[in-house]
C-alpha atoms as a PDB file:
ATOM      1  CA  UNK A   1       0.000   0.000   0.000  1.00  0.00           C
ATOM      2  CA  UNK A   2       1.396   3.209  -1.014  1.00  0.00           C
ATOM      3  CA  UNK A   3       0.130   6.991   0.133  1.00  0.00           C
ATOM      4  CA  UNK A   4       1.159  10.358  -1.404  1.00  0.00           C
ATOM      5  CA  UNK A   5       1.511  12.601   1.788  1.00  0.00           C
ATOM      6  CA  UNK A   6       0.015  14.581   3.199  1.00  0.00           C
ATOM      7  CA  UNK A   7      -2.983  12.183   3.880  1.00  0.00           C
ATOM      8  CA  UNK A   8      -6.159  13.302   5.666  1.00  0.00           C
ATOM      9  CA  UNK A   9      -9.539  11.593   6.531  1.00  0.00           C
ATOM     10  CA  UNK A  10     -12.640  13.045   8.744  1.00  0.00           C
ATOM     11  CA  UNK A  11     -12.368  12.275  12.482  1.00  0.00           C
ATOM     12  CA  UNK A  12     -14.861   9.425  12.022  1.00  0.00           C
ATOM     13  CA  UNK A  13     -13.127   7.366   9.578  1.00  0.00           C
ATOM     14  CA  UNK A  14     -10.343   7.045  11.978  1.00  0.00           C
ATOM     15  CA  UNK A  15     -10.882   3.321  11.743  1.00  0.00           C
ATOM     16  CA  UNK A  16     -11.026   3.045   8.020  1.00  0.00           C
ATOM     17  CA  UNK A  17      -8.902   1.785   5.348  1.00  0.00           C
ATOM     18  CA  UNK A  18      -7.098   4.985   3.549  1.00  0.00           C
ATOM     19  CA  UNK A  19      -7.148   4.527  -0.074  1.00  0.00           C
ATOM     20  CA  UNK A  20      -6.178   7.159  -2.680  1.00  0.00           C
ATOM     21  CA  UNK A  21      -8.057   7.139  -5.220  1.00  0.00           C
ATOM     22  CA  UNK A  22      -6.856  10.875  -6.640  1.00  0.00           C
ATOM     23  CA  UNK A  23      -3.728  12.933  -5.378  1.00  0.00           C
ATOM     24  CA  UNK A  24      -4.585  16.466  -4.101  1.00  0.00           C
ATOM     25  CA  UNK A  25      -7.456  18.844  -5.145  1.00  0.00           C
ATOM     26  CA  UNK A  26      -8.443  19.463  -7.984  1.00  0.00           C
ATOM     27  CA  UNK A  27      -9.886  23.484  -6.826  1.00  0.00           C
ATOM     28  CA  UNK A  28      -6.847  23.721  -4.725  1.00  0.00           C
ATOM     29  CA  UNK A  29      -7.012  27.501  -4.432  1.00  0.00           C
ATOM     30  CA  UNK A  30      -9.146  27.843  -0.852  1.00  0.00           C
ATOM     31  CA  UNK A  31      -7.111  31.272   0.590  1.00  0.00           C
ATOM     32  CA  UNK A  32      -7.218  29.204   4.121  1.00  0.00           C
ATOM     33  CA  UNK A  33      -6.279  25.381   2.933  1.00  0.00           C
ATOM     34  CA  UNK A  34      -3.015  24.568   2.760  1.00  0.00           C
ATOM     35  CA  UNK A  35      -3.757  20.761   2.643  1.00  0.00           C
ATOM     36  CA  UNK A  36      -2.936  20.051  -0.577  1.00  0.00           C
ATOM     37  CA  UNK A  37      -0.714  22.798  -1.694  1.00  0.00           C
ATOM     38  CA  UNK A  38       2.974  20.236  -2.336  1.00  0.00           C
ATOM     39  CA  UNK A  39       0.675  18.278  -4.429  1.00  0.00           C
ATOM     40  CA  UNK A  40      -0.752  18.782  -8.160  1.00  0.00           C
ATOM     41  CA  UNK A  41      -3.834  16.899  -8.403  1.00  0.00           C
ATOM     42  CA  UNK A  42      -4.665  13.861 -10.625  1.00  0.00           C
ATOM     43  CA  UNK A  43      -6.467  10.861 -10.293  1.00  0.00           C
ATOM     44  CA  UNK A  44      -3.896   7.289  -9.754  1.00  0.00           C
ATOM     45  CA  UNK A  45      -4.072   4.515 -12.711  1.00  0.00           C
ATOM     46  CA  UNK A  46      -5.978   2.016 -11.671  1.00  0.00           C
ATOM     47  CA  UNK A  47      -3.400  -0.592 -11.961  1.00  0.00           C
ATOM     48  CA  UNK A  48      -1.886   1.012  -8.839  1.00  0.00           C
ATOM     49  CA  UNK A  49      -4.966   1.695  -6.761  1.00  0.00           C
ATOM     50  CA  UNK A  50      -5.789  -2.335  -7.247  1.00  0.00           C
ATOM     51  CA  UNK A  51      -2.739  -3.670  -6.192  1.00  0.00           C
ATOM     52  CA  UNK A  52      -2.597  -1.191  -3.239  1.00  0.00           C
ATOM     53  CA  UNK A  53      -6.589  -3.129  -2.427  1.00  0.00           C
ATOM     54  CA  UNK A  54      -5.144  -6.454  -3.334  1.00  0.00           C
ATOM     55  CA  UNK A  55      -2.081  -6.058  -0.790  1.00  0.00           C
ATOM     56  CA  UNK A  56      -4.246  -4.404   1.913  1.00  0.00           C
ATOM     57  CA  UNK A  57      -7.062  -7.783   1.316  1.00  0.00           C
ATOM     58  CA  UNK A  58      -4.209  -9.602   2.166  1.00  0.00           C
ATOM     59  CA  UNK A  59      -3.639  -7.822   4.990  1.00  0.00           C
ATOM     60  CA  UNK A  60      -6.722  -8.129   6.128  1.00  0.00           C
ATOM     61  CA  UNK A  61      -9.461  -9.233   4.302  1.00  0.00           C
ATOM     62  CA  UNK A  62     -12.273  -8.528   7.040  1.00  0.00           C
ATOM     63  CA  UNK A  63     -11.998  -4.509   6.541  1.00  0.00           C
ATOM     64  CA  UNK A  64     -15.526  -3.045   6.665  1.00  0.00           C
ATOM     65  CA  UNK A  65     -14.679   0.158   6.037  1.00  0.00           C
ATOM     66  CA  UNK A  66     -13.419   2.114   3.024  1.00  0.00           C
ATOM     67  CA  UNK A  67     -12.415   5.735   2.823  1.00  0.00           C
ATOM     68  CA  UNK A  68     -11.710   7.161  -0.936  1.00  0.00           C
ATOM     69  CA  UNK A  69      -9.148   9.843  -0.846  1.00  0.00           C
ATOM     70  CA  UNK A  70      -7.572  12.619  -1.298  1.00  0.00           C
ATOM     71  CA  UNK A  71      -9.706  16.219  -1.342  1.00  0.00           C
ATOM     72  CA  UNK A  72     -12.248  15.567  -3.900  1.00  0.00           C
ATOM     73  CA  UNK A  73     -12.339  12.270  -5.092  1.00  0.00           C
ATOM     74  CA  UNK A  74     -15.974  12.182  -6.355  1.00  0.00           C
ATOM     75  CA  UNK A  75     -14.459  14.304  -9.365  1.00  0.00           C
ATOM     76  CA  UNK A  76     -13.328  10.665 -10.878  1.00  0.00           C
ATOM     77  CA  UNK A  77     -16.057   9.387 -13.822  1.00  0.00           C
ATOM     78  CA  UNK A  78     -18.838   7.213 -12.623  1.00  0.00           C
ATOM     79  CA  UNK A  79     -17.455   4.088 -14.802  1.00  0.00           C
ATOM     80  CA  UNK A  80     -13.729   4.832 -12.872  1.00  0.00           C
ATOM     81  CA  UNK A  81     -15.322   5.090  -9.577  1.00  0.00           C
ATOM     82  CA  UNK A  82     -17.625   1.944 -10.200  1.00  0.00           C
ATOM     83  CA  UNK A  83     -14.568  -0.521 -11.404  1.00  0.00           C
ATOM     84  CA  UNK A  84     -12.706   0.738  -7.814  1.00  0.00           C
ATOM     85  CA  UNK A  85     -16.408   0.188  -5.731  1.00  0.00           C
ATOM     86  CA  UNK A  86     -16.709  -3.025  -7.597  1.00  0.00           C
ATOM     87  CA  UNK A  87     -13.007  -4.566  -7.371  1.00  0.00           C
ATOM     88  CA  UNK A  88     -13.385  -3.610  -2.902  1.00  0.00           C
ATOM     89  CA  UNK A  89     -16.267  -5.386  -3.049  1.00  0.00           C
ATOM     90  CA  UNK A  90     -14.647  -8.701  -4.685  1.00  0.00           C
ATOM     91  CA  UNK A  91     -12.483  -8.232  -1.730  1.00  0.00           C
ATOM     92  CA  UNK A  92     -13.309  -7.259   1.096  1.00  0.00           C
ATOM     93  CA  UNK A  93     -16.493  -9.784   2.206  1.00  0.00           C
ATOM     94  CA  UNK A  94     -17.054  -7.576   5.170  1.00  0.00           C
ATOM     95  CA  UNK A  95     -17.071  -4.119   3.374  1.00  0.00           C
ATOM     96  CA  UNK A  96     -20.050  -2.617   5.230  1.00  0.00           C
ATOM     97  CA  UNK A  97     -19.560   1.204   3.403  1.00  0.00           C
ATOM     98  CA  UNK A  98     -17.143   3.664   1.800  1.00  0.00           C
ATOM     99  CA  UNK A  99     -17.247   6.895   2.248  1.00  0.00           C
ATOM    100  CA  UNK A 100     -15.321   9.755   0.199  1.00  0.00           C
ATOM    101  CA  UNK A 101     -14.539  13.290   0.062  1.00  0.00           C
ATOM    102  CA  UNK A 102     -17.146  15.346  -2.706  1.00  0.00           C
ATOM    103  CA  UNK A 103     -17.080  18.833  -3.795  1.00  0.00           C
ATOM    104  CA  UNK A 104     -20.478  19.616  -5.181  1.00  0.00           C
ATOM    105  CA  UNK A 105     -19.806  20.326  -8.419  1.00  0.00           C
ATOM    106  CA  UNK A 106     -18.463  16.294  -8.525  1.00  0.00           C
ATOM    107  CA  UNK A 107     -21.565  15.420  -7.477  1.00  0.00           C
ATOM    108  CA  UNK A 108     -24.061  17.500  -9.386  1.00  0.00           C
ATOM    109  CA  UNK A 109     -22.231  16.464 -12.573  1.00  0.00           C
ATOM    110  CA  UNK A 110     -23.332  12.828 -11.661  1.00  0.00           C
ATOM    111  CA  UNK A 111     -27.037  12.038 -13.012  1.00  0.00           C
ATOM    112  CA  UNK A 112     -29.431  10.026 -10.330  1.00  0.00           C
ATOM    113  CA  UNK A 113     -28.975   7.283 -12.288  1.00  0.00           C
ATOM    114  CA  UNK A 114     -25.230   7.352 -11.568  1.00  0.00           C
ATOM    115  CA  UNK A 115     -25.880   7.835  -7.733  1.00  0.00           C
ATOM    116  CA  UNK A 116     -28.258   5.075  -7.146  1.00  0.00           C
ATOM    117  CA  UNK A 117     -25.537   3.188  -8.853  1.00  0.00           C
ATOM    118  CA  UNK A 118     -22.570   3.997  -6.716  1.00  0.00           C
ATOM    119  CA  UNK A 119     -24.599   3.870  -3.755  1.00  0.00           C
ATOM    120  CA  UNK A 120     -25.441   0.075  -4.792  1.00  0.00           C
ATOM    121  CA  UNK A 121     -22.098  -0.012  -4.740  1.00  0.00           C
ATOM    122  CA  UNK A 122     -21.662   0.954  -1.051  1.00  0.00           C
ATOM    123  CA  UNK A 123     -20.993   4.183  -1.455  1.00  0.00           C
ATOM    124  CA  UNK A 124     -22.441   5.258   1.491  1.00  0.00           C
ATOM    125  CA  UNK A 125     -21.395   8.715   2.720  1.00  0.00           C
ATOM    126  CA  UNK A 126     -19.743  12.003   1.202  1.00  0.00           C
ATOM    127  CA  UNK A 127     -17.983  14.621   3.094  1.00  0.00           C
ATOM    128  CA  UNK A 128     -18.525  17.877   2.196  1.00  0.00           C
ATOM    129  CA  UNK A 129     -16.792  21.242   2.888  1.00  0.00           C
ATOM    130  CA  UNK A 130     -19.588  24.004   2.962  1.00  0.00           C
ATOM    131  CA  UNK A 131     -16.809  25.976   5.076  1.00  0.00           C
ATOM    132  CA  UNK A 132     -19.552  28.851   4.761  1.00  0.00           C
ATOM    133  CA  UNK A 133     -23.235  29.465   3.783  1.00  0.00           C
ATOM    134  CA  UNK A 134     -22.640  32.682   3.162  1.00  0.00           C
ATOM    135  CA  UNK A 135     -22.101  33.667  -0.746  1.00  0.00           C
ATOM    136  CA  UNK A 136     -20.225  36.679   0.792  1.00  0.00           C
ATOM    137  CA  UNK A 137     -17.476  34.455   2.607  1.00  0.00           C
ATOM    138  CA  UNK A 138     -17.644  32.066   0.249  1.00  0.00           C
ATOM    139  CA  UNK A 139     -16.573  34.753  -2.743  1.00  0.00           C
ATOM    140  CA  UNK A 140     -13.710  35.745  -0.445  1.00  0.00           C
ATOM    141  CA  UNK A 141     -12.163  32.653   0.693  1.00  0.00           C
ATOM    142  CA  UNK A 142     -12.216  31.553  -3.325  1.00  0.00           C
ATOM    143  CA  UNK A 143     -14.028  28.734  -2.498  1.00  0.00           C
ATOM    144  CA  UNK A 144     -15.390  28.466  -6.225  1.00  0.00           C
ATOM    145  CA  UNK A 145     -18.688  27.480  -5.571  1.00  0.00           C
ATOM    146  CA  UNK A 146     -22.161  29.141  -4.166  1.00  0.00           C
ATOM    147  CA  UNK A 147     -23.812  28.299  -1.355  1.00  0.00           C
ATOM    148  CA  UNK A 148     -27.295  26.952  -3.602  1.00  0.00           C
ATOM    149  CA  UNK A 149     -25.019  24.868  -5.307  1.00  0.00           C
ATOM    150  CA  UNK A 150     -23.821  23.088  -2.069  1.00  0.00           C
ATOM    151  CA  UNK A 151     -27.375  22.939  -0.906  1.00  0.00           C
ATOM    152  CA  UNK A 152     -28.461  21.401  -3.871  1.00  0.00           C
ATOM    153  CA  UNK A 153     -25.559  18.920  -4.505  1.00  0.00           C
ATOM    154  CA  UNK A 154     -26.138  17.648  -0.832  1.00  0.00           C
ATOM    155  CA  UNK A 155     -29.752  17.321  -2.039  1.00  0.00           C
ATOM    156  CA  UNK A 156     -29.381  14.879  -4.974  1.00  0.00           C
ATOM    157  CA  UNK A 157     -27.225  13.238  -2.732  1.00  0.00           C
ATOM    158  CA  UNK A 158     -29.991  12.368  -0.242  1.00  0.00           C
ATOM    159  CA  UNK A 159     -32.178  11.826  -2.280  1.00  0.00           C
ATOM    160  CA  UNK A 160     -29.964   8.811  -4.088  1.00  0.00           C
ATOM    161  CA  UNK A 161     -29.853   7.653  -0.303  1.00  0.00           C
ATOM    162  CA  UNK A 162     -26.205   8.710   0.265  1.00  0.00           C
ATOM    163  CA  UNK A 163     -25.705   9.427   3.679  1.00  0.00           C
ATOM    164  CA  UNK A 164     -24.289  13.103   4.138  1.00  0.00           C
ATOM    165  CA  UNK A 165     -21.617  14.866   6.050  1.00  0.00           C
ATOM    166  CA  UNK A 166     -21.509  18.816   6.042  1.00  0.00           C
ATOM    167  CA  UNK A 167     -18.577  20.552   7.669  1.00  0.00           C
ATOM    168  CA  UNK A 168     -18.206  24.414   8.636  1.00  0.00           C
ATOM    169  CA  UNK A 169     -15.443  26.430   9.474  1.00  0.00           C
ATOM    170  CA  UNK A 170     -15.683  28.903  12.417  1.00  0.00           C
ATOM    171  CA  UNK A 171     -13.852  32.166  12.024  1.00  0.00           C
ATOM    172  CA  UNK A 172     -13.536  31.946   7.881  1.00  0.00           C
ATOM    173  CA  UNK A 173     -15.346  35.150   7.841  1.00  0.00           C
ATOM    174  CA  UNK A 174     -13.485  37.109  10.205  1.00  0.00           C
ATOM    175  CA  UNK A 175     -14.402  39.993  12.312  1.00  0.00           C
ATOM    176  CA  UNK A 176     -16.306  42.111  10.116  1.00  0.00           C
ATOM    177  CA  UNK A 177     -18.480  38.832   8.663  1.00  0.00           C
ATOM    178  CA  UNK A 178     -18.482  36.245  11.664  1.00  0.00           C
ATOM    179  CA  UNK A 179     -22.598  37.398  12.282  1.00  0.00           C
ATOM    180  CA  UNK A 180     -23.381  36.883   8.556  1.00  0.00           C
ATOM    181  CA  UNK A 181     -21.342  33.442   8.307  1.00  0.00           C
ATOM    182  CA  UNK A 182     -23.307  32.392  12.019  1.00  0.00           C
ATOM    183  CA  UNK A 183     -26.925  33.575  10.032  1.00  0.00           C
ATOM    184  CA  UNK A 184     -26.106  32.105   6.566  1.00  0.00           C
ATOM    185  CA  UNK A 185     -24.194  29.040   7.584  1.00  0.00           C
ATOM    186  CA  UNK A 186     -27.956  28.116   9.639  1.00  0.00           C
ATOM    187  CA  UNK A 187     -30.249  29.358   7.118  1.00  0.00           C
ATOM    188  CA  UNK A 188     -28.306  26.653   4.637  1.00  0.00           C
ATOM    189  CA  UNK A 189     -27.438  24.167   7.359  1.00  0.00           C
ATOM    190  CA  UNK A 190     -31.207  23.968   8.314  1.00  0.00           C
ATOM    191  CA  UNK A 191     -32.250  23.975   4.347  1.00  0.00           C
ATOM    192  CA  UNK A 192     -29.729  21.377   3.676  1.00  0.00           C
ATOM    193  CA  UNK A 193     -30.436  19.245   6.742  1.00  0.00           C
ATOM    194  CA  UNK A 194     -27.388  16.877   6.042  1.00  0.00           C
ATOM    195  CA  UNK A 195     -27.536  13.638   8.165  1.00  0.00           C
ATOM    196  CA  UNK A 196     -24.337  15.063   9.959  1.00  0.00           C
ATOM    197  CA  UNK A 197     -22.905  18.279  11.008  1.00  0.00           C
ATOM    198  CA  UNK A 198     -19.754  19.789  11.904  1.00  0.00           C
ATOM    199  CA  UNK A 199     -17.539  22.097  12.818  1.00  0.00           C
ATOM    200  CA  UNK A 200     -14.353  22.893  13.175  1.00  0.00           C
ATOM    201  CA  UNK A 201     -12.216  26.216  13.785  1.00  0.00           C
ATOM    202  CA  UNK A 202      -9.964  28.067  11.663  1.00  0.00           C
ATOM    203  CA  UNK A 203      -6.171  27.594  12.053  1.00  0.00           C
ATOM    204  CA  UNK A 204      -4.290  30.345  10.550  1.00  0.00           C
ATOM    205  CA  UNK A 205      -1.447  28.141   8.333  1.00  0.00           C
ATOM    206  CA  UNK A 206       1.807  29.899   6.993  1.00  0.00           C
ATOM    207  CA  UNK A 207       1.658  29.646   3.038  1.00  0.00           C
ATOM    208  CA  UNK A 208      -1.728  30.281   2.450  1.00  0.00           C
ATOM    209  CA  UNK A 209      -3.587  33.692   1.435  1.00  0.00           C
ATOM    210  CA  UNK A 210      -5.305  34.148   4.645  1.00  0.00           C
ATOM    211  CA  UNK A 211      -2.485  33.930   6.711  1.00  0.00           C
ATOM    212  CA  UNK A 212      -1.015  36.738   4.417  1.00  0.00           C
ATOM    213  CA  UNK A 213      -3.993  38.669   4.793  1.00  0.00           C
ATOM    214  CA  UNK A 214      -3.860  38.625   8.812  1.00  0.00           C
ATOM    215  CA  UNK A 215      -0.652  39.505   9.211  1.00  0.00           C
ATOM    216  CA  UNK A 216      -0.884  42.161   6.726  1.00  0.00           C
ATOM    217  CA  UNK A 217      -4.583  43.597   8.830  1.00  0.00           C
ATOM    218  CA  UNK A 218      -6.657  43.219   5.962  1.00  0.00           C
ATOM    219  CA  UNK A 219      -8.193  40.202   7.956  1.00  0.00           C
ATOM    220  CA  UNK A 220      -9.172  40.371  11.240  1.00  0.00           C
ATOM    221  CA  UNK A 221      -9.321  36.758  12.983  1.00  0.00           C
ATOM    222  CA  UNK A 222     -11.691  35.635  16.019  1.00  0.00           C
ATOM    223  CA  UNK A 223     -10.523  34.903  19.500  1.00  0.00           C
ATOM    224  CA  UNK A 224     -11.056  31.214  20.607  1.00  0.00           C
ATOM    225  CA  UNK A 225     -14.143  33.187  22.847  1.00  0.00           C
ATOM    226  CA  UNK A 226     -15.663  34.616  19.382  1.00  0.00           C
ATOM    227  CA  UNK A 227     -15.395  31.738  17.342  1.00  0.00           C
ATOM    228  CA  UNK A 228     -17.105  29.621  20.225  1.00  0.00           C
ATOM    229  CA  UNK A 229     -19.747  32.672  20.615  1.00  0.00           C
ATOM    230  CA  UNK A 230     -20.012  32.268  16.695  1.00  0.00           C
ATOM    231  CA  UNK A 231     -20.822  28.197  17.195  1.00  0.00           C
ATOM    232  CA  UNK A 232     -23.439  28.749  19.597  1.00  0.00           C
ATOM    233  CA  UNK A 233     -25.112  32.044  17.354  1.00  0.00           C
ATOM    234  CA  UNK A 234     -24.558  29.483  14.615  1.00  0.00           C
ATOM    235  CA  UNK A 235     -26.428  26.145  16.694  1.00  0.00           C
ATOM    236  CA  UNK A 236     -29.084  28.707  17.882  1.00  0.00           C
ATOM    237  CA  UNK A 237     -30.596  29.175  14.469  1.00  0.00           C
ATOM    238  CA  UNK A 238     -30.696  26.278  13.382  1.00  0.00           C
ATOM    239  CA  UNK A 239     -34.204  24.412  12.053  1.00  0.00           C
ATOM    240  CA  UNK A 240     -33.667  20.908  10.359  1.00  0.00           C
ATOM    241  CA  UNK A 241     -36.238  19.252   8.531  1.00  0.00           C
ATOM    242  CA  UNK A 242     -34.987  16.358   9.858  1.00  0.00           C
ATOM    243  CA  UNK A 243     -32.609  15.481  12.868  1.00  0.00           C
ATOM    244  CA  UNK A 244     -29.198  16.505  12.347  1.00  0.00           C
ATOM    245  CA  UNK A 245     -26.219  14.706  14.479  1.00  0.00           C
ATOM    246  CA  UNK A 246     -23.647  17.296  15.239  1.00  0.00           C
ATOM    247  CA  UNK A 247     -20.305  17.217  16.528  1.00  0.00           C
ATOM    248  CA  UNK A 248     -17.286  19.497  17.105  1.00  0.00           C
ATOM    249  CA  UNK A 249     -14.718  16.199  17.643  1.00  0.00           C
ATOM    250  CA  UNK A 250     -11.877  17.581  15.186  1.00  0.00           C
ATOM    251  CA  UNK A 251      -8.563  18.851  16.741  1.00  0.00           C
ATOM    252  CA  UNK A 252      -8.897  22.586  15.899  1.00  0.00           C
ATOM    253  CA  UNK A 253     -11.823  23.080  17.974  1.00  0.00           C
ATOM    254  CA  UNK A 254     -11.899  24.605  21.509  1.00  0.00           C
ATOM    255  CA  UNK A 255     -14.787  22.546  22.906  1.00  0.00           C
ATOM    256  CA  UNK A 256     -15.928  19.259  22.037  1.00  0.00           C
ATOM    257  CA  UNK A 257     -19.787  19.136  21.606  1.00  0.00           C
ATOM    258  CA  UNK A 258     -21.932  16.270  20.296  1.00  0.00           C
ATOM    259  CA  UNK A 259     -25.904  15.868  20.141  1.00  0.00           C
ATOM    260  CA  UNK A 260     -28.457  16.149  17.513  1.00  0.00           C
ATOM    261  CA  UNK A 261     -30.568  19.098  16.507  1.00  0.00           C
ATOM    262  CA  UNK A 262     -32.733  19.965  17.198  1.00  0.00           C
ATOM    263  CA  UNK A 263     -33.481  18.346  20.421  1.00  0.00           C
ATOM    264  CA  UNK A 264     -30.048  18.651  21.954  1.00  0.00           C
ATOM    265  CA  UNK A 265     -30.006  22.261  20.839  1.00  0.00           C
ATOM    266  CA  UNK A 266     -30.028  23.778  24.671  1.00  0.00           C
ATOM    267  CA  UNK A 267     -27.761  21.132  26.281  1.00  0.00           C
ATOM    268  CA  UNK A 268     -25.041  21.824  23.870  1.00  0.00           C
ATOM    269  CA  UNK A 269     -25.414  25.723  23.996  1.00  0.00           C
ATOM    270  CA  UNK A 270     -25.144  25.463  27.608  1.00  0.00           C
ATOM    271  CA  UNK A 271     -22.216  23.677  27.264  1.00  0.00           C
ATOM    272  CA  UNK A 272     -20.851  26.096  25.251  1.00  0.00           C
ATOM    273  CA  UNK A 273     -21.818  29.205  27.701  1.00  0.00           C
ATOM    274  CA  UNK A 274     -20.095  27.395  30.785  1.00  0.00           C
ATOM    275  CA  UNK A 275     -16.908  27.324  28.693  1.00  0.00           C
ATOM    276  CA  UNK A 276     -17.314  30.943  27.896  1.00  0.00           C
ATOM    277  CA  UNK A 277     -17.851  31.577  32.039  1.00  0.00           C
ATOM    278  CA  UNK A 278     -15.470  29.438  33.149  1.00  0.00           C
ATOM    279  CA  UNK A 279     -12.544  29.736  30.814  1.00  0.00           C
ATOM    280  CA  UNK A 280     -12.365  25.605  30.232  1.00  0.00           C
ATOM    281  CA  UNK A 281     -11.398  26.108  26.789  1.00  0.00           C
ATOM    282  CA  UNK A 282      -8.834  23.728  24.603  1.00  0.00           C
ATOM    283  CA  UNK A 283      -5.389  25.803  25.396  1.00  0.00           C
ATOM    284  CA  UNK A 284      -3.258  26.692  21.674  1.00  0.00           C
ATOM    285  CA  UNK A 285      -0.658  23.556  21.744  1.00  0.00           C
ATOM    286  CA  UNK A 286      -3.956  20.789  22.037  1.00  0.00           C
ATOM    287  CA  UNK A 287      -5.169  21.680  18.910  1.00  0.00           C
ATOM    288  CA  UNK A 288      -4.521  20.588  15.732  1.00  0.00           C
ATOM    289  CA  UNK A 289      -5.151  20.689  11.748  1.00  0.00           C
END
């Protein structure tokens, strides 16, 4: 098995099999990622990705869970992704899903037809960046993509009966935009109603645009209080159409909250408003990208 670093994977598929399927991203020009940035994206031959699922079947041949890497995998053809769903399958009798990393634009190029298909497949969950609701932030950040879009690729998505994962960054809008992100982020999040939710925190990172931009003043970044005050402004308004599971589990954030919305709305902002009073929040060196 062979990985292109740097490799990354939600929190939850911390017990899944890592396959690259692509190298990099294929957008790639985020002013706040740096994930990707010492890699040009393309998608592996597939002579390489199958031996890479033949050696790790004889590993183990009982893994039951697949995730499809790197940034935006769901870019790959429906026929490309297919042979890979089809030849993990063959070998892994255990495989209970995959899951993969989408933009929406790799997604909303893919008919219903093709959905249904990969999700027969067991394609069973994409993770997507929203980052922001607001068309505003979005715009600025160079995100490449509207907020409707994201809506609607998430969607046609559920309605093919893949699951979906929504993630937002806190902070991304600054200062002068954190009360527009909080509103917009909601309005979408609760039109959207993804099957999960997260969020996790901005982390300035040397190289990138943003970082320029703070040090330079033409960005102002939250304190760790403001971008938790922005979580719970954020959790406040939302209204699902149906249940959301949330969680704040990645590294960068300052307080880990879990529950689902709507009905653990109150427990989890009163979490958040006892870190605020009592100062219990993640210190600088615990958190992580």
């Amino acid at each position: 098995m062979r990985y292109q670093p740097p490799v990354f994977r939600p929190p939850s598929e911390a017990d899944s099999y890592i396959l690259q399927i692509t190298y990099g991203c294929s957008h790639n020009r985020c002013t706040f990622c740096a994930m990707y940035r010492t890699k040009t994206f393309r998608a592996r031959p597939f002579s390489e990705i199958k031996e890479d699922i033949l050696e790790a079947a004889r590993v183990d041949s009982q893994i039951r869970r697949v995730f499809l890497a790197d940034g935006d995998a769901m870019v790959l053809s429906t026929p490309k992704l297919l042979e890979i769903l089809k030849l993990l399958n063959e070998n892994f009798k255990s495989l209970e899903r995959v899951a993969i990393y989408a933009d929406a634009h790799g997604i909303l190029r893919k008919t219903a037809e093709e959905l249904a298909a990969l999700r027969e497949h067991k394609l069973s969950i994409v993770y997507l960046g929203l980052e922001s609701g607001s068309d505003k932030v979005l715009s600025a950040i160079n995100k490449g993509i509207t907020a409707t879009e994201m809506c609607d690729a998430i969607t046609k998505a559920r309605s093919a009966q893949i699951q979906t994962s929504v993630i937002a960054l806190l902070g991304i809008g600054g200062v002068s935009d954190s009360a527009e992100h909080a509103r917009e982020t909601a309005r979408v999040v609760s039109q959207m109603s993804p099957d999960y939710f997260s969020a996790l925190t901005l982390t300035l990172v040397e190289g990138t645009e943003l970082f320029d931009s703070e040090r330079n003043g033409t960005f102002q970044a939250l304190s760790p209080e403001a971008s938790l005050q922005e979580l719970g402004e954020m959790l406040a308004q939302i209204q699902p159409t149906t249940p959301i599971i949330f969680r704040t589990n990645h590294a960068s954030n300052y307080v880990t909250l879990r529950g689902t919305l709507p009905q653990d709305r109150e427990a989890m902002l009163s979490k958040i408003h006892l870190a605020l009073k009592n100062k219990a929040l993640k210190p600088e060196w615990m958190r992580g990208l």
